[in-house]
PDB file of N, CA and C in Angstrom:
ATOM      1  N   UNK A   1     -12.745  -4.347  22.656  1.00  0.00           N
ATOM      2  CA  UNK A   1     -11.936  -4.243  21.439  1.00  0.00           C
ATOM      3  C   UNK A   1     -11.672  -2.770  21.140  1.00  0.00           C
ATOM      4  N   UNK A   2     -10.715  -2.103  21.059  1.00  0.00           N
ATOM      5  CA  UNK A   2      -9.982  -0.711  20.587  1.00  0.00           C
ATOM      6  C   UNK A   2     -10.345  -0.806  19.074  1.00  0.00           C
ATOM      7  N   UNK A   3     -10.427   0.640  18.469  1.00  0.00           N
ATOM      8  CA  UNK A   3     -11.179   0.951  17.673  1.00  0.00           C
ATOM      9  C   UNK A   3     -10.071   0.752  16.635  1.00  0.00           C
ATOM     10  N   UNK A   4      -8.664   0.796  16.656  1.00  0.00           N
ATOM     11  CA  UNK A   4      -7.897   0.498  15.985  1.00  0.00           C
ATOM     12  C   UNK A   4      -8.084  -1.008  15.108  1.00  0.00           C
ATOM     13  N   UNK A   5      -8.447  -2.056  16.321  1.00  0.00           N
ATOM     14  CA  UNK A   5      -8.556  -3.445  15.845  1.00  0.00           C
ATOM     15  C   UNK A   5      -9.601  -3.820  15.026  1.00  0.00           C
ATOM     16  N   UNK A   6     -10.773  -3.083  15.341  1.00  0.00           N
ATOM     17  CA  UNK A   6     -11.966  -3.002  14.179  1.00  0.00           C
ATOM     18  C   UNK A   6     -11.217  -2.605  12.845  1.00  0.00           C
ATOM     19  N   UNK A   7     -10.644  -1.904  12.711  1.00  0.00           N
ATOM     20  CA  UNK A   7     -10.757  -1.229  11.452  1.00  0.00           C
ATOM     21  C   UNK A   7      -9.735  -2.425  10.313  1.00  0.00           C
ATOM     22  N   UNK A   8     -10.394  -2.041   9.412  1.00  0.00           N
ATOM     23  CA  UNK A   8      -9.436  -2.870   8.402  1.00  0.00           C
ATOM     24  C   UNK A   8      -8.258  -2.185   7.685  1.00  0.00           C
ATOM     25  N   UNK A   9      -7.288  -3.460   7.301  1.00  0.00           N
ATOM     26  CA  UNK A   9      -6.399  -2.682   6.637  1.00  0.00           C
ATOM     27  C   UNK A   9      -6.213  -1.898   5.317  1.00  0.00           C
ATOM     28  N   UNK A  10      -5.835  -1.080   4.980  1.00  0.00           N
ATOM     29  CA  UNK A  10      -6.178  -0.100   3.894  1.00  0.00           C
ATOM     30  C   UNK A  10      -5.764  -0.407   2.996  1.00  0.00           C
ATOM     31  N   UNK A  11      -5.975  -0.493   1.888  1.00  0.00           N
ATOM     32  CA  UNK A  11      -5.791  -1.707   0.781  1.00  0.00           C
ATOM     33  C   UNK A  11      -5.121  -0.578   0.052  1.00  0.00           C
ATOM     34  N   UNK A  12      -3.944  -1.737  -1.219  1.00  0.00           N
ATOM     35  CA  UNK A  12      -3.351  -0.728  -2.238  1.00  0.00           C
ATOM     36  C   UNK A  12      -4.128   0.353  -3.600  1.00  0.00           C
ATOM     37  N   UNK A  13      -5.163  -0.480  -3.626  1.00  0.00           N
ATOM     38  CA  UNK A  13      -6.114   0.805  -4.412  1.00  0.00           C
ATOM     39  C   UNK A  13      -6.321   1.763  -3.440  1.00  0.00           C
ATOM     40  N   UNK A  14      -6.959   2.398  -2.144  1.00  0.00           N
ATOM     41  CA  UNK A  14      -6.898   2.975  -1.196  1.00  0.00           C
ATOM     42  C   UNK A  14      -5.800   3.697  -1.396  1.00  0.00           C
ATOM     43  N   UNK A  15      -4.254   3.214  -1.820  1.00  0.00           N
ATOM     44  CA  UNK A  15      -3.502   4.107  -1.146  1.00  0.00           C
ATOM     45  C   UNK A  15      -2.972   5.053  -2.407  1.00  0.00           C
ATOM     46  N   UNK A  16      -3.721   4.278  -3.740  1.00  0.00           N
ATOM     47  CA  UNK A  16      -3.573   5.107  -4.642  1.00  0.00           C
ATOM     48  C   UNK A  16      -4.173   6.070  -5.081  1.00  0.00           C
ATOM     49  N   UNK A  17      -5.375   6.210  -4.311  1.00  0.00           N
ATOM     50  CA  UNK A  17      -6.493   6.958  -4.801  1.00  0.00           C
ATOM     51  C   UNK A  17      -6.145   8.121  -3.672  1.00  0.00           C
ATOM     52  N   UNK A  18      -5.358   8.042  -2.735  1.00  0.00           N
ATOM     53  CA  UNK A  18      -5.165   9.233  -1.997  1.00  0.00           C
ATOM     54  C   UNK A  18      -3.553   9.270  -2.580  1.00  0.00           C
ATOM     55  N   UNK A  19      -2.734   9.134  -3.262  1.00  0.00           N
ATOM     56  CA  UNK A  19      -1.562   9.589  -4.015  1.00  0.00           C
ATOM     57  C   UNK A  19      -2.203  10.488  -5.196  1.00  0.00           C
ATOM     58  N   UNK A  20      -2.936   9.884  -5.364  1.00  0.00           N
ATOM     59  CA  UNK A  20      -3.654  10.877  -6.886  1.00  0.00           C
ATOM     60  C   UNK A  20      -4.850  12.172  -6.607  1.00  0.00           C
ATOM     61  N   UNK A  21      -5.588  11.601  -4.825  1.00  0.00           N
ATOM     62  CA  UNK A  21      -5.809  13.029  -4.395  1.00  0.00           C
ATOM     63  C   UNK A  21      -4.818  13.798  -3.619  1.00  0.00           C
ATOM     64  N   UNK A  22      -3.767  13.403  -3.728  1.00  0.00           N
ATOM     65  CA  UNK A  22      -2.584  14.075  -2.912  1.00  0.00           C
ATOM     66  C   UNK A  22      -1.942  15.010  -4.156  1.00  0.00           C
ATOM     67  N   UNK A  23      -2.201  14.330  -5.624  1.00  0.00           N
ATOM     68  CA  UNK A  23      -1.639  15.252  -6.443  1.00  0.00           C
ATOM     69  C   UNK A  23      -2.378  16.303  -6.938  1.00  0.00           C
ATOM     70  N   UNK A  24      -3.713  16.109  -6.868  1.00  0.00           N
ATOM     71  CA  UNK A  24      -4.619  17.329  -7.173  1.00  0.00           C
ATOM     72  C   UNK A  24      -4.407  17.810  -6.597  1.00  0.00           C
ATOM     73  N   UNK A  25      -4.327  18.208  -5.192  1.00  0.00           N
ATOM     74  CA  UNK A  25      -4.254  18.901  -4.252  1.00  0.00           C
ATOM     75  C   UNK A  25      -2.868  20.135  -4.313  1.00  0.00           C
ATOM     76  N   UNK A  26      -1.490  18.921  -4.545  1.00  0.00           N
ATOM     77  CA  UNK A  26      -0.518  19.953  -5.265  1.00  0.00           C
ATOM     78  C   UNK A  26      -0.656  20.670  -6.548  1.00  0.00           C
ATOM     79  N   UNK A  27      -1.552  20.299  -7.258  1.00  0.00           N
ATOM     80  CA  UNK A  27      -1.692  21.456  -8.339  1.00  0.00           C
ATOM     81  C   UNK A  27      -2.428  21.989  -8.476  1.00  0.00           C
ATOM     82  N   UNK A  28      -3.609  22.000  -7.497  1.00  0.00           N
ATOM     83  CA  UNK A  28      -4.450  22.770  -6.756  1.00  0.00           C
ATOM     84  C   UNK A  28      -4.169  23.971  -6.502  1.00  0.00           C
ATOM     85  N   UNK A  29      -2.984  23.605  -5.619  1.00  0.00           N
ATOM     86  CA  UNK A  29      -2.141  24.953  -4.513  1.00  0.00           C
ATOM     87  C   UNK A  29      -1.068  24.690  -4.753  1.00  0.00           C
ATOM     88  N   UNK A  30      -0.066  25.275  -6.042  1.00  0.00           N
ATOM     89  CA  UNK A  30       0.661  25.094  -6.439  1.00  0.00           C
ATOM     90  C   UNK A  30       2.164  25.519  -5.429  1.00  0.00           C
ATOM     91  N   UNK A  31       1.522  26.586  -4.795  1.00  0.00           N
ATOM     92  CA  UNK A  31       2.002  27.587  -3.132  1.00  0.00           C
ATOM     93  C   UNK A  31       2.679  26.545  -2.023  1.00  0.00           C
ATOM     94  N   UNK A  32       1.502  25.524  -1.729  1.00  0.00           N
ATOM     95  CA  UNK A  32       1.501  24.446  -0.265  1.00  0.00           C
ATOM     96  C   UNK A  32       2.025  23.498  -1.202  1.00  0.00           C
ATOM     97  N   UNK A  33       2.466  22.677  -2.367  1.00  0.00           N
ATOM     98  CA  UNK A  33       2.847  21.767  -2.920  1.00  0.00           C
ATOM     99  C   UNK A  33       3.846  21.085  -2.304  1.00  0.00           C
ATOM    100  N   UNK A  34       4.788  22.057  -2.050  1.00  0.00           N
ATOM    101  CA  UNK A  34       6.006  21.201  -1.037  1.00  0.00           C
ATOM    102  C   UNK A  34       5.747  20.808   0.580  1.00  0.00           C
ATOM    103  N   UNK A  35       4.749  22.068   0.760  1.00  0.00           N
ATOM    104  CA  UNK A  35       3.924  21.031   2.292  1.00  0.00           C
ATOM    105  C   UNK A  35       3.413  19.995   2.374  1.00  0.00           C
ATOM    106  N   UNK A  36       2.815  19.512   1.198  1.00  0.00           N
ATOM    107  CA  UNK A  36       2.413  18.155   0.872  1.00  0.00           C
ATOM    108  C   UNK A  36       3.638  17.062   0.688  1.00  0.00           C
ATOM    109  N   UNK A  37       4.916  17.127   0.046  1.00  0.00           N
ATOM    110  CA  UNK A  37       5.326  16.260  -0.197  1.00  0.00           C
ATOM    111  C   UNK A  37       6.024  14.875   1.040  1.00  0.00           C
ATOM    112  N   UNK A  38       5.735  15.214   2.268  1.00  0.00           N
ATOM    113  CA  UNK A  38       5.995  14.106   3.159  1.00  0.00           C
ATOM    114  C   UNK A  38       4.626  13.344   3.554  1.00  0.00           C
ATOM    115  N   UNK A  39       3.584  13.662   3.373  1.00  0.00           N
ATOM    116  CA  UNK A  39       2.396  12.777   3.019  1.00  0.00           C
ATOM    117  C   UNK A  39       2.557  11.994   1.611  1.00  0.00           C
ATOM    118  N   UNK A  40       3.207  12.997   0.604  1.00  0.00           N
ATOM    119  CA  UNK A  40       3.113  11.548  -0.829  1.00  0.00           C
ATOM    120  C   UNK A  40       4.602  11.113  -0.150  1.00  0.00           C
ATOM    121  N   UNK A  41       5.512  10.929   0.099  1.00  0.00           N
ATOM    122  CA  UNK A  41       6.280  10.333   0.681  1.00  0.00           C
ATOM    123  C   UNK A  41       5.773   9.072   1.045  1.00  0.00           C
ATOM    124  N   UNK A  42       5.375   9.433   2.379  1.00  0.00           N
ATOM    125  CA  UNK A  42       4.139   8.282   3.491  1.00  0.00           C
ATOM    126  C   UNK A  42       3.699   7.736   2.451  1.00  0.00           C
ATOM    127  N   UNK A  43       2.688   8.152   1.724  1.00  0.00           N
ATOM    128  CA  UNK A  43       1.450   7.423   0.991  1.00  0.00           C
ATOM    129  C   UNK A  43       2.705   6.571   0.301  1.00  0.00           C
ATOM    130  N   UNK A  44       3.465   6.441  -0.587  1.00  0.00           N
ATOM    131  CA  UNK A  44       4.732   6.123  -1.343  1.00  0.00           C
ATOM    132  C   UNK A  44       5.342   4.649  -0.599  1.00  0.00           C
ATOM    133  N   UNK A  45       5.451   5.166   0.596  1.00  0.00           N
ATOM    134  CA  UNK A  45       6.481   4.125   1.201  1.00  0.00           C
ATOM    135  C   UNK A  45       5.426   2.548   1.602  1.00  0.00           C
ATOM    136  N   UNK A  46       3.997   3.598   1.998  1.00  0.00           N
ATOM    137  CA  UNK A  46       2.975   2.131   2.136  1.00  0.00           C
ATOM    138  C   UNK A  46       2.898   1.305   0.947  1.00  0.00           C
ATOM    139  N   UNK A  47       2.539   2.116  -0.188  1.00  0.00           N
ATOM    140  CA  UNK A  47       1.877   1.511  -1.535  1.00  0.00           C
ATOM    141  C   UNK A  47       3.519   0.264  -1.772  1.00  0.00           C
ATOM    142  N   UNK A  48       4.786   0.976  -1.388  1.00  0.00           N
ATOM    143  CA  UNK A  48       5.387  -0.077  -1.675  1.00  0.00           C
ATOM    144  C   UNK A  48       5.825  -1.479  -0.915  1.00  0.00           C
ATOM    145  N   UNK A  49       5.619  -0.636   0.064  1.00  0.00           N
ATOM    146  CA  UNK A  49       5.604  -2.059   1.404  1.00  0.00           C
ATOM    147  C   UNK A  49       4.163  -3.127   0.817  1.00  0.00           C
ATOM    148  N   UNK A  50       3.275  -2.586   0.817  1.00  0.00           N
ATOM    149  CA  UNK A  50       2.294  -3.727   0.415  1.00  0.00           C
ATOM    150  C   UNK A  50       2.050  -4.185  -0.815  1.00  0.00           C
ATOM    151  N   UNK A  51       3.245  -3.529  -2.050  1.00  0.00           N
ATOM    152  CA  UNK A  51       3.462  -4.165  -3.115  1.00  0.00           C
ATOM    153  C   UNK A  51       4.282  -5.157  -3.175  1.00  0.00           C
ATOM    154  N   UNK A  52       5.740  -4.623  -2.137  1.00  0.00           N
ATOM    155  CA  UNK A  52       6.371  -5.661  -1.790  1.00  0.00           C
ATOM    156  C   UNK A  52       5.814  -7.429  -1.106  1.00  0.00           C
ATOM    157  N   UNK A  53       5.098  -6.667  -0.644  1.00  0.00           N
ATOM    158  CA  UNK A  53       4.462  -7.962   0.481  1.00  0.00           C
ATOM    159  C   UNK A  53       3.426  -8.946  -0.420  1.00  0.00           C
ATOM    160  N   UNK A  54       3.066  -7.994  -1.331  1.00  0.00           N
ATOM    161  CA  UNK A  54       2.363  -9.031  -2.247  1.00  0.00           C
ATOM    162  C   UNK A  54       3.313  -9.930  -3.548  1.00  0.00           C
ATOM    163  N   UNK A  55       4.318  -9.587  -3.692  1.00  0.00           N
ATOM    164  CA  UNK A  55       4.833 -10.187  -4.592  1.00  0.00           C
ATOM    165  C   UNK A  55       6.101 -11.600  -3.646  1.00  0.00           C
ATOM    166  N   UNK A  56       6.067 -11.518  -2.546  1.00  0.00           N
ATOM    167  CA  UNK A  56       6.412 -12.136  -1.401  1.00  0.00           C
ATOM    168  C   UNK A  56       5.544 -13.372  -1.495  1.00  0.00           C
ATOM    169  N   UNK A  57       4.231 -12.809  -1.194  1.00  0.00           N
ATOM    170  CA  UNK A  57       2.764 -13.630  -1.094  1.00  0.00           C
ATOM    171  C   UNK A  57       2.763 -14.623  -2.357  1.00  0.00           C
ATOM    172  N   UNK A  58       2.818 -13.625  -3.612  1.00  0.00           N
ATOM    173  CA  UNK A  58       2.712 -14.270  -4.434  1.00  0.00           C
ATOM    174  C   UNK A  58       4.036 -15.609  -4.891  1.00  0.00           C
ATOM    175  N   UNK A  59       4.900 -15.085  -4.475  1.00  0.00           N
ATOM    176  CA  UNK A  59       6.278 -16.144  -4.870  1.00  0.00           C
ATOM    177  C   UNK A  59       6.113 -17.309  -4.181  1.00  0.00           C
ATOM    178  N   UNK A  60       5.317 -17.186  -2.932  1.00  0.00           N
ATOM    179  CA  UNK A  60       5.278 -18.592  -1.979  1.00  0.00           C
ATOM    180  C   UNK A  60       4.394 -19.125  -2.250  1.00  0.00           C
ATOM    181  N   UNK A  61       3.390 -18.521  -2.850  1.00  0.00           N
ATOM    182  CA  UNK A  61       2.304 -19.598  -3.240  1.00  0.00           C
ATOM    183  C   UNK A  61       2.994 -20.442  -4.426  1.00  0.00           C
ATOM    184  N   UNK A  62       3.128 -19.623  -5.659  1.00  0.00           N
ATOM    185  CA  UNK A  62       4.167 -20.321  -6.773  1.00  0.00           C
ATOM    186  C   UNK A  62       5.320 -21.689  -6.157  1.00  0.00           C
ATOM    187  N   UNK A  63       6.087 -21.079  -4.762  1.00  0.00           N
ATOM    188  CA  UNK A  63       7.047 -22.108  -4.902  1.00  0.00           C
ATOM    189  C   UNK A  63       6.233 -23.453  -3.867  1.00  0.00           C
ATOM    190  N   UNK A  64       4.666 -23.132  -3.524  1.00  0.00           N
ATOM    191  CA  UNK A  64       3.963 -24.076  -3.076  1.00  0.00           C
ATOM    192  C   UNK A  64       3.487 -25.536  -4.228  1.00  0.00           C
ATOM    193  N   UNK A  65       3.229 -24.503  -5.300  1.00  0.00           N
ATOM    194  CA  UNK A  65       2.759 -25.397  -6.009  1.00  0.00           C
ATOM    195  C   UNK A  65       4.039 -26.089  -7.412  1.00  0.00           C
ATOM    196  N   UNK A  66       5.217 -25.608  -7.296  1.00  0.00           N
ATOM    197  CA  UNK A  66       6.079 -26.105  -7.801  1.00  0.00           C
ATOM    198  C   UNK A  66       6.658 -27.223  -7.042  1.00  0.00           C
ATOM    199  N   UNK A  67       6.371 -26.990  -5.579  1.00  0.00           N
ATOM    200  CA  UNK A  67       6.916 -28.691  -4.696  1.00  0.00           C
ATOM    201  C   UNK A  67       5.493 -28.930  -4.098  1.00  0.00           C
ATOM    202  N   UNK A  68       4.683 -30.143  -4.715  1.00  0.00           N
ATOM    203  CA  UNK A  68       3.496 -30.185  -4.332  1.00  0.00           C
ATOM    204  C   UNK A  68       3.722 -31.370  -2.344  1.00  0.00           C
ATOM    205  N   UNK A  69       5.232 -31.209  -2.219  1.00  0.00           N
ATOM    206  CA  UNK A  69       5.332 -32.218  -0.670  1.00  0.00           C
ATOM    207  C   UNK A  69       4.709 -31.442   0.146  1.00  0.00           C
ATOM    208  N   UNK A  70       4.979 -29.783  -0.234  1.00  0.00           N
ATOM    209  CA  UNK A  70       5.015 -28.634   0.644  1.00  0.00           C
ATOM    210  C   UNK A  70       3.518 -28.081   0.332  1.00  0.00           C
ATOM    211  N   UNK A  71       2.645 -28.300   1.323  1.00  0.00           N
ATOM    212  CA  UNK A  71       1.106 -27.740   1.167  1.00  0.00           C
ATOM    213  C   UNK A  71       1.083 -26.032   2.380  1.00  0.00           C
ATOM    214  N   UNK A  72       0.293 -25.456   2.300  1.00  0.00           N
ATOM    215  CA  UNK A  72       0.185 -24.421   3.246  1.00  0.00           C
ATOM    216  C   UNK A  72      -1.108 -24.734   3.505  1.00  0.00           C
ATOM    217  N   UNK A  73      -1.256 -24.878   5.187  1.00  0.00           N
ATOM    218  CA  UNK A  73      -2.610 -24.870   5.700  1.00  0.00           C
ATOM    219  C   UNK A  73      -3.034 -23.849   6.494  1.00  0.00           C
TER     220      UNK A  73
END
């Protein structure tokens, strides 16, 4: 097994807690601030992909239990 497949996926608290150490960091070093901004970018584009994906998640369960013919196993 590759060490990639062990690892778990990085959850949306995870990706907020490094957006918010990504912002200390810019006002830290007020200098490197714009060197930082394609990491909060990155960090940005995950937090919304897996916000997206949860409100996805969440709509299909909803339209599971609004047609009870349709079960998910």
């Amino acid at each position: 097994m590759t060490r990639s497949a062990k690892r778990k996926p990085v959850t949306l608290d995870e990706i907020e807690s490094f957006l918010d150490l990504v912002a200390r960091l810019m006002k830290k070093f007020p200098r490197q601030a714009e060197l930082m901004t394609p990491i909060w970018r990155a960090l940005e584009r995950e937090r919304d992909k897996r916000v997206e994906t949860n409100v996805i998640l969440a709509a299909a369960r909803a339209r599971l239990t609004r047609s009870p013919s349709h079960t998910m196993d």
